[in-house]
N, C-alpha and C. Protein backbone atom coordinates (compact mmCIF):
# COMPACT_ATOMS: atom_id res chain seq x y z
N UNK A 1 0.84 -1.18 0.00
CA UNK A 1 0.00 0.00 0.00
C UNK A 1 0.88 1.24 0.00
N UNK A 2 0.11 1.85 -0.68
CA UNK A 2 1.12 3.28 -0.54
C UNK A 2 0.65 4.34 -0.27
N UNK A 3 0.87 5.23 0.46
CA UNK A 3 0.10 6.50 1.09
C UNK A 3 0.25 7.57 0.52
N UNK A 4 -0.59 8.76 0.74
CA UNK A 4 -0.69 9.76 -0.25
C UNK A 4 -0.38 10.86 1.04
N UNK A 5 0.36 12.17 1.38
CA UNK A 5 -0.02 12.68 2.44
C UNK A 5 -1.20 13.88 1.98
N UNK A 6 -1.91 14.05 3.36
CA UNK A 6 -3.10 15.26 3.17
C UNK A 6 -2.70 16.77 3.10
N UNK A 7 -2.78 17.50 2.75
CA UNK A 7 -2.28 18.86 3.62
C UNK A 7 -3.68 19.68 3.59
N UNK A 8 -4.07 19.92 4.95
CA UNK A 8 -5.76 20.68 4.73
C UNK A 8 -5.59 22.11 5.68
N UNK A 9 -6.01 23.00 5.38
CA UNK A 9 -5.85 24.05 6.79
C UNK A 9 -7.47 24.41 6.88
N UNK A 10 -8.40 24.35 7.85
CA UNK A 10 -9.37 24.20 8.10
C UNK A 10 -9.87 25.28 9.63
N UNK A 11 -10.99 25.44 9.64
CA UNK A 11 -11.54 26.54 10.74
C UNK A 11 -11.15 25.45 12.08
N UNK A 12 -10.82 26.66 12.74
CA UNK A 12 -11.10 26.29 14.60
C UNK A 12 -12.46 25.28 14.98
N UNK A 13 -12.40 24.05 15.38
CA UNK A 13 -13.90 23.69 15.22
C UNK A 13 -14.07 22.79 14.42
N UNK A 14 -13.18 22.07 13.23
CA UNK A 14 -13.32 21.42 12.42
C UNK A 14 -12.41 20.09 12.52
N UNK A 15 -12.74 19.04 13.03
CA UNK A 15 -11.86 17.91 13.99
C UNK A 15 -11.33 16.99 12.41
N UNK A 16 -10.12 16.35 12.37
CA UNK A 16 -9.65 15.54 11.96
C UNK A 16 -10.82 14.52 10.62
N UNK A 17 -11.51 14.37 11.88
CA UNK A 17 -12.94 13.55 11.94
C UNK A 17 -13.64 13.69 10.89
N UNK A 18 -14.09 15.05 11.30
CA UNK A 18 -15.17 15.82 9.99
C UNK A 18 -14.28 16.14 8.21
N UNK A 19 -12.94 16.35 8.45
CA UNK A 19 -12.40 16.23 7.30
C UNK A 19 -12.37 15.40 6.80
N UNK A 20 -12.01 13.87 7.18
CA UNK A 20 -11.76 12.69 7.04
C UNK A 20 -13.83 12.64 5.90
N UNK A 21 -14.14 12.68 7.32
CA UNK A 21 -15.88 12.34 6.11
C UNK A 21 -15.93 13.01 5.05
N UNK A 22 -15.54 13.85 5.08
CA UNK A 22 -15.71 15.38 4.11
C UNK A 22 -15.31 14.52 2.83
N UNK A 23 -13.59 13.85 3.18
CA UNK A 23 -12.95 13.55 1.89
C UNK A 23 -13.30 11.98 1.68
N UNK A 24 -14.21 11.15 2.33
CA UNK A 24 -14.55 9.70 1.86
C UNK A 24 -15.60 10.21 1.13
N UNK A 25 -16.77 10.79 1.68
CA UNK A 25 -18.01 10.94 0.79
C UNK A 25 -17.73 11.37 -0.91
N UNK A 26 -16.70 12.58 -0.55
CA UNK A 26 -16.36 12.90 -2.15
C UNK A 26 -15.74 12.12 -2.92
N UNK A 27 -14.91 11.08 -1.80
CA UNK A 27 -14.38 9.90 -3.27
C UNK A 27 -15.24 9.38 -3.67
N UNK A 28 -16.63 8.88 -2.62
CA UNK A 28 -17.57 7.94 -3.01
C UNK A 28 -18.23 8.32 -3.75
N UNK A 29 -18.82 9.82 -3.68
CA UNK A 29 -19.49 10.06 -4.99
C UNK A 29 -18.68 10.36 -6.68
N UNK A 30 -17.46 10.60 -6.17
CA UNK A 30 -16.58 10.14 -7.37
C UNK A 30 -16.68 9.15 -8.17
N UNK A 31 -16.61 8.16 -7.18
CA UNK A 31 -16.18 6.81 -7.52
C UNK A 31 -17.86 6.05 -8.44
N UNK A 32 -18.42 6.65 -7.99
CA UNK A 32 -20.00 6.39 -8.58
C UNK A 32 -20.06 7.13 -9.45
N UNK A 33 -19.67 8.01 -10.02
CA UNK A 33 -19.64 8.72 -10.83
C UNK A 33 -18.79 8.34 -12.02
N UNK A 34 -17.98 7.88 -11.77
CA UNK A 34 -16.93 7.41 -12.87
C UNK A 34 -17.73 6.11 -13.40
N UNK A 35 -17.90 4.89 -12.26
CA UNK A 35 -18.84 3.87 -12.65
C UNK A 35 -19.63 4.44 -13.35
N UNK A 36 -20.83 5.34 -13.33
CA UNK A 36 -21.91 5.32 -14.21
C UNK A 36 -21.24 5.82 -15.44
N UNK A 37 -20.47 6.37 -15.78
CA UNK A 37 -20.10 7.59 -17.08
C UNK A 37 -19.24 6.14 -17.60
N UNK A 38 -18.53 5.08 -17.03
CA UNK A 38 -17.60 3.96 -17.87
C UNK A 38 -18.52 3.26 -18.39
N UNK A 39 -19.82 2.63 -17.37
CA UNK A 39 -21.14 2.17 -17.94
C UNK A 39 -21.78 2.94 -19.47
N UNK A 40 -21.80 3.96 -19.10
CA UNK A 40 -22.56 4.59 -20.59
C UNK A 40 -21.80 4.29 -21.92
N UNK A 41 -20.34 4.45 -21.34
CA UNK A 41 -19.31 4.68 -22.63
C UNK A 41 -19.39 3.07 -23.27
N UNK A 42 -19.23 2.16 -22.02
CA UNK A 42 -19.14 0.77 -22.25
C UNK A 42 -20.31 0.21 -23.41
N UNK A 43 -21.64 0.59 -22.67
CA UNK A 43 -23.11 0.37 -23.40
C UNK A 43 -22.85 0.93 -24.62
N UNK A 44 -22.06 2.39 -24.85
CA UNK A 44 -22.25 2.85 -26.95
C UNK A 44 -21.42 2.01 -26.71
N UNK A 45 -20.49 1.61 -26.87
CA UNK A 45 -19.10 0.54 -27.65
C UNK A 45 -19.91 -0.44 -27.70
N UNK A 46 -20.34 -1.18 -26.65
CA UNK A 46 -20.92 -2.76 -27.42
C UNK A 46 -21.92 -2.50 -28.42
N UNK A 47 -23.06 -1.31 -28.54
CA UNK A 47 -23.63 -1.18 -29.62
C UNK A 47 -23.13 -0.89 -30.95
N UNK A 48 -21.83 -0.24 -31.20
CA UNK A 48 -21.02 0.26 -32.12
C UNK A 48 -20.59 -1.50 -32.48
N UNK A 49 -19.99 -2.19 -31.57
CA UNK A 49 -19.35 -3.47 -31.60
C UNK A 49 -20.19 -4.67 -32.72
N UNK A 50 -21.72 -4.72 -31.96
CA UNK A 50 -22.49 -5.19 -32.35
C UNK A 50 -22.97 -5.31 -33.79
N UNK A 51 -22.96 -3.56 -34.24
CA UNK A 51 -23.60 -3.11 -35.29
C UNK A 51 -22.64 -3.66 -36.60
N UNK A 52 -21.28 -3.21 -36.20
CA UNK A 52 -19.81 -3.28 -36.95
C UNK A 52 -19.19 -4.98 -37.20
N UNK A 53 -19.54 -5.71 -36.55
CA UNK A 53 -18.97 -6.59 -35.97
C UNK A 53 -17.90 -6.78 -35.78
N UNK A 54 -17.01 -5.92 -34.93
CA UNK A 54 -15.73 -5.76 -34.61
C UNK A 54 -15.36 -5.36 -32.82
N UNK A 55 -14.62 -5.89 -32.15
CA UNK A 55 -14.38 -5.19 -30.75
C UNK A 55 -13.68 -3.99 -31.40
N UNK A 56 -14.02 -3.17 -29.47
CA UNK A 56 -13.67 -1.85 -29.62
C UNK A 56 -11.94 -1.71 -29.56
N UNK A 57 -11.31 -2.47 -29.61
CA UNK A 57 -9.80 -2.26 -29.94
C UNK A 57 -9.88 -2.37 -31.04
N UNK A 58 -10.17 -3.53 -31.68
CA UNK A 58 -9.95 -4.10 -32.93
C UNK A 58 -10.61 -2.89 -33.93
N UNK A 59 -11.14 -2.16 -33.26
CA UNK A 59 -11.51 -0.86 -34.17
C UNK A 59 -10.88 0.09 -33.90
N UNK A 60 -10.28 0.36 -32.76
CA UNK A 60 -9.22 1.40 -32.87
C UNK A 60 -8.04 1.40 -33.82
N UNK A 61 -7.83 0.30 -34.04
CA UNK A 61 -6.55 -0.59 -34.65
C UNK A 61 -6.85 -0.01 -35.98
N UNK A 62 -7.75 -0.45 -36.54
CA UNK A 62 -8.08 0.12 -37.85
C UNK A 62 -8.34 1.58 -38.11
N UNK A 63 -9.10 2.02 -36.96
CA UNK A 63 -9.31 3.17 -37.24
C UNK A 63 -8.21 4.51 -36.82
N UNK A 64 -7.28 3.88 -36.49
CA UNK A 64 -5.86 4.71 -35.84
C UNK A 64 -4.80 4.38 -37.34
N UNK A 65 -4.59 3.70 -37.80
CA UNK A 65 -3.92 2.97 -39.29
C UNK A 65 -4.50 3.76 -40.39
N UNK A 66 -5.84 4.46 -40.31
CA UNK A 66 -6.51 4.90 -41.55
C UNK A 66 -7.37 3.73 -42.18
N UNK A 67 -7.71 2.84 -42.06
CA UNK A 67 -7.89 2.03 -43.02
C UNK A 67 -9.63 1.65 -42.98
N UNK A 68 -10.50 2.34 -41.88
CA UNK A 68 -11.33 2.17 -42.07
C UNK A 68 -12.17 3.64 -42.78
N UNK A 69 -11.53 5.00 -42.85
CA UNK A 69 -11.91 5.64 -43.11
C UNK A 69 -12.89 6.59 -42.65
N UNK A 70 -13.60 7.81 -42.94
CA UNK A 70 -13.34 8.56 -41.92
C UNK A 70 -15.25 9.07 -42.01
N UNK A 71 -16.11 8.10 -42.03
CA UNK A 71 -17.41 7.91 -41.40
C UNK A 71 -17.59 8.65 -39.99
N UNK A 72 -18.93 9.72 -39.97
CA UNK A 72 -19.28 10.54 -38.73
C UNK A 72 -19.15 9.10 -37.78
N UNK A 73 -19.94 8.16 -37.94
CA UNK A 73 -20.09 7.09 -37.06
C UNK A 73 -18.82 6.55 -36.15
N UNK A 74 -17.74 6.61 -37.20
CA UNK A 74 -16.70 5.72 -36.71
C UNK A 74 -15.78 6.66 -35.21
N UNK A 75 -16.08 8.45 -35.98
CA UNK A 75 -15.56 9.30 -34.84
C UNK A 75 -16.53 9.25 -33.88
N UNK A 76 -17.90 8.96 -33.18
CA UNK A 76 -18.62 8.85 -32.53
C UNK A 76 -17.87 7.27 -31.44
N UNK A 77 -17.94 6.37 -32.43
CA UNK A 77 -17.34 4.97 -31.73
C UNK A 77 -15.97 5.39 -30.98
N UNK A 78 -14.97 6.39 -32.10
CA UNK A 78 -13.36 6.46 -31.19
C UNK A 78 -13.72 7.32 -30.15
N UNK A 79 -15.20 8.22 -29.59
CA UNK A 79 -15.20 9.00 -29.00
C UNK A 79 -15.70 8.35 -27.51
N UNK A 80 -16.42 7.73 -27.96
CA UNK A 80 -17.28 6.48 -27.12
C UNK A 80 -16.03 5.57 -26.85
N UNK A 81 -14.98 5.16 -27.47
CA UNK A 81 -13.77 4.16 -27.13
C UNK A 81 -13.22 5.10 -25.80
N UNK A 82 -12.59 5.92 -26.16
CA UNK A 82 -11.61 7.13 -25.49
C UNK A 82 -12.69 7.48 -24.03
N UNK A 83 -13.69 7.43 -24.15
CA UNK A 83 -14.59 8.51 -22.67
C UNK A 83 -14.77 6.67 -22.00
N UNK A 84 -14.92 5.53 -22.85
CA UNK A 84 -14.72 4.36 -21.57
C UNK A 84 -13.12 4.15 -20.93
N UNK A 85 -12.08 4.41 -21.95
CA UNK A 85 -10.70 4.09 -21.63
C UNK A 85 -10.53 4.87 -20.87
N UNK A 86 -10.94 6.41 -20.60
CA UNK A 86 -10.71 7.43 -19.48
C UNK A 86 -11.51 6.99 -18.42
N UNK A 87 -12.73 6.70 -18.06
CA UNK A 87 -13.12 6.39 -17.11
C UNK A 87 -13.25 5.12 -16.97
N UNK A 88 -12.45 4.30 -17.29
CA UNK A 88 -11.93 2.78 -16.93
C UNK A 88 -10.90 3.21 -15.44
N UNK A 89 -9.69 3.98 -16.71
CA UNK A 89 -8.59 4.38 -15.85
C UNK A 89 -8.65 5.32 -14.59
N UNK A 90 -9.88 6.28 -14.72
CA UNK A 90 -10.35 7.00 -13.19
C UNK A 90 -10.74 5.73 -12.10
N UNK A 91 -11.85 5.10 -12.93
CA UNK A 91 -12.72 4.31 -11.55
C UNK A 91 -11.15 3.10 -11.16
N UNK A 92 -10.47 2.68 -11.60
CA UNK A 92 -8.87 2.03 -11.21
C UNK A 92 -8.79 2.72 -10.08
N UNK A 93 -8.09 3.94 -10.19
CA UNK A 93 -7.64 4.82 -9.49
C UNK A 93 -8.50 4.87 -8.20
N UNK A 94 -9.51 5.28 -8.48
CA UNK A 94 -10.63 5.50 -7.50
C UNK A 94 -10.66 4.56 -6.34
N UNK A 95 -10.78 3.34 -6.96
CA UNK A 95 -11.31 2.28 -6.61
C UNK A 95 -10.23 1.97 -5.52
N UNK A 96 -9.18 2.06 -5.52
CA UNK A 96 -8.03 2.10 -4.81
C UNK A 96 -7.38 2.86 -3.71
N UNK A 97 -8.79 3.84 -3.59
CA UNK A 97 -7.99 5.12 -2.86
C UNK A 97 -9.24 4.66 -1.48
N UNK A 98 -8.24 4.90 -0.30
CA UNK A 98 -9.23 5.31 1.00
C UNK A 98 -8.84 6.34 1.69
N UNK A 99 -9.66 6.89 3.00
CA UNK A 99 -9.12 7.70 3.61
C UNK A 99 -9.14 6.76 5.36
């Protein structure tokens, strides 16, 4: 495990305690937050997947090479690829962090 340090400066009145909640709740609603937004991205890709019959790498592959060409649809799918690969790599992160 590896630790992160805090640095907070906070009012007279405001215990360890109450910071500590302050900063779990906001990961948690983070962390739910990233889940739902990887969910959405996930749901267009398998429909893109489905439609194409290709996984969503196996279409990056092509579509990073040039070779599938340059269809509104296909920038919708690399856009939908890229917003699950970003919030793959947040909810990781997330998922890993406590206070």
């Amino acid at each position: 495990m590896t630790g992160i340090a805090l640095q907070a400066q906070f009012p007279l009145g405001v215990t360890l305690d109450d910071v500590r909640n302050v900063v779990d709740g906001a990961l948690r609603r983070e962390t739910e937050l990233a889940r739902a937004r990887r969910a959405y991205f996930e749901r267009t890709c398998r429909a893109f997947e489905r439609q194409h019959g290709l996984t969503s790498d196996e279409f990056m592959q092509q579509f990073e090479s040039g070779s599938l060409g340059d269809a509104a649809a296909y920038f919708d799918w690399y856009a939908a690829k890229r917003g699950f690969d970003l919030w793959e790599h947040k909810l990781l992160i997330l998922s890993g962090v406590s206070v």
